[in-house]
Protein backbone atom coordinates (compact mmCIF):
# COMPACT_ATOMS: atom_id res chain seq x y z
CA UNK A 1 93.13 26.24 159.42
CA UNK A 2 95.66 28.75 160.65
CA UNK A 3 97.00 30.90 157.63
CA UNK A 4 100.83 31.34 158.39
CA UNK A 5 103.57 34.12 156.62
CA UNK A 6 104.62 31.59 154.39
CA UNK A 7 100.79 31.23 152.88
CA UNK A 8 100.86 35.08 152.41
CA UNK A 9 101.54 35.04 148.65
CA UNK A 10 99.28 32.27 147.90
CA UNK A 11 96.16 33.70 149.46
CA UNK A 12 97.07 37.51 147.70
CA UNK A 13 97.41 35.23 144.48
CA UNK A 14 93.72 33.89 144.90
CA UNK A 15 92.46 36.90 145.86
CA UNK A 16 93.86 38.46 142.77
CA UNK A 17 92.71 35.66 140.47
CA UNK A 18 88.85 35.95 141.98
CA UNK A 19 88.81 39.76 141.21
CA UNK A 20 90.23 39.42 137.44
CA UNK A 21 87.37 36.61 137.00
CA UNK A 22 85.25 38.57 138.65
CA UNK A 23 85.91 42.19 136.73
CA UNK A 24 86.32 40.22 133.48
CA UNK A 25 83.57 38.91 133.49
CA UNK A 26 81.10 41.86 133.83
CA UNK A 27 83.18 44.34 132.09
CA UNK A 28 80.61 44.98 129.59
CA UNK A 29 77.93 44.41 131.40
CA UNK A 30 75.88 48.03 132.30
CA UNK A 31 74.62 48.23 135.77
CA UNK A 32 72.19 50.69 136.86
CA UNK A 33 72.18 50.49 140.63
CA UNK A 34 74.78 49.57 143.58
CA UNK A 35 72.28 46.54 144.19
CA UNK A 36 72.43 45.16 140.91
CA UNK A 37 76.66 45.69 140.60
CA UNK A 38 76.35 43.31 143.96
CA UNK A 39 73.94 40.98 142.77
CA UNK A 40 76.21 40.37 139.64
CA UNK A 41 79.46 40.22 141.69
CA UNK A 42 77.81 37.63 144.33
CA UNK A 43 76.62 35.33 141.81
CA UNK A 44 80.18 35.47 140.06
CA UNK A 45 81.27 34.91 142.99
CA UNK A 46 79.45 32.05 144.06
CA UNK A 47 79.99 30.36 140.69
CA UNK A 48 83.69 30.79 140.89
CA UNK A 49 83.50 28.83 144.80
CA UNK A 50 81.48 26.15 143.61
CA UNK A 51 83.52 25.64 140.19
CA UNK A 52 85.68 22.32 140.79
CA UNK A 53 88.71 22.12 141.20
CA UNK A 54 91.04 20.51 138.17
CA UNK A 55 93.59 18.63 140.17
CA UNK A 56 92.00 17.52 143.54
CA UNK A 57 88.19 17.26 144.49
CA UNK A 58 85.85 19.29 145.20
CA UNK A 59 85.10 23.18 145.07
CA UNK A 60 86.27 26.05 147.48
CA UNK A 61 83.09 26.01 148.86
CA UNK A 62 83.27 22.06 150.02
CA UNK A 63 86.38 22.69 151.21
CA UNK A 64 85.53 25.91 153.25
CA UNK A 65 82.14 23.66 154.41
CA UNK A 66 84.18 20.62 155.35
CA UNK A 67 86.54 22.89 157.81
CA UNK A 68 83.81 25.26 159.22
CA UNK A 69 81.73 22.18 160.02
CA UNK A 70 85.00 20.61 161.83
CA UNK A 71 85.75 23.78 163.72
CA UNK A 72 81.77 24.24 164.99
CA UNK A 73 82.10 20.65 165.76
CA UNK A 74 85.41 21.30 168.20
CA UNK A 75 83.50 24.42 170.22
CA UNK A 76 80.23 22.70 170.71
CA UNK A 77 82.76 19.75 172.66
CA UNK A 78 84.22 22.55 174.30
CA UNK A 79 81.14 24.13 175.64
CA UNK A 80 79.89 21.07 176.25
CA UNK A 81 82.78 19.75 178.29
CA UNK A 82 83.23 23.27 179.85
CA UNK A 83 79.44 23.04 180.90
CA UNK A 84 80.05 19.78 182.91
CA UNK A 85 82.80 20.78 184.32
């Protein structure tokens, strides 16, 4: 998946929604370390990937899965056909 000029203002617009989930969240949460501020985040984080969607199936995660495993897919037939060439 190619992200184009056009898809600009939608991916800012995630982006900003994760970090306002994120922040509002743990606002009054004390952390006493750097570690445990990025333990917190990355398990906020990972909850708000696999959270399901409300109009369409699946999760961000599935969805980020499902294209990784496609493009890994396309460059081991590549190497493979480059191999036999």
């Amino acid at each position: 998946m190619e992200f184009h000029i056009k898809q600009k203002a939608s991916v800012e617009g995630t982006v900003g929604k994760i970090a306002t989930t994120i922040i509002a969240s743990l606002r009054n949460v004390e952390f006493h370390s750097f570690e445990e501020l990025y333990q917190a985040v990355r398990e906020k984080l990972d909850e708000f990937n696999t959270t399901p969607f409300q109009k369409r199936d699946g999760s961000r995660k599935e969805i980020f899965e499902n294209h990784l495993s496609m493009c890994i897919s396309k460059c081991t037939i590549s190497i493979i056909t480059y191999c036999t060439i």
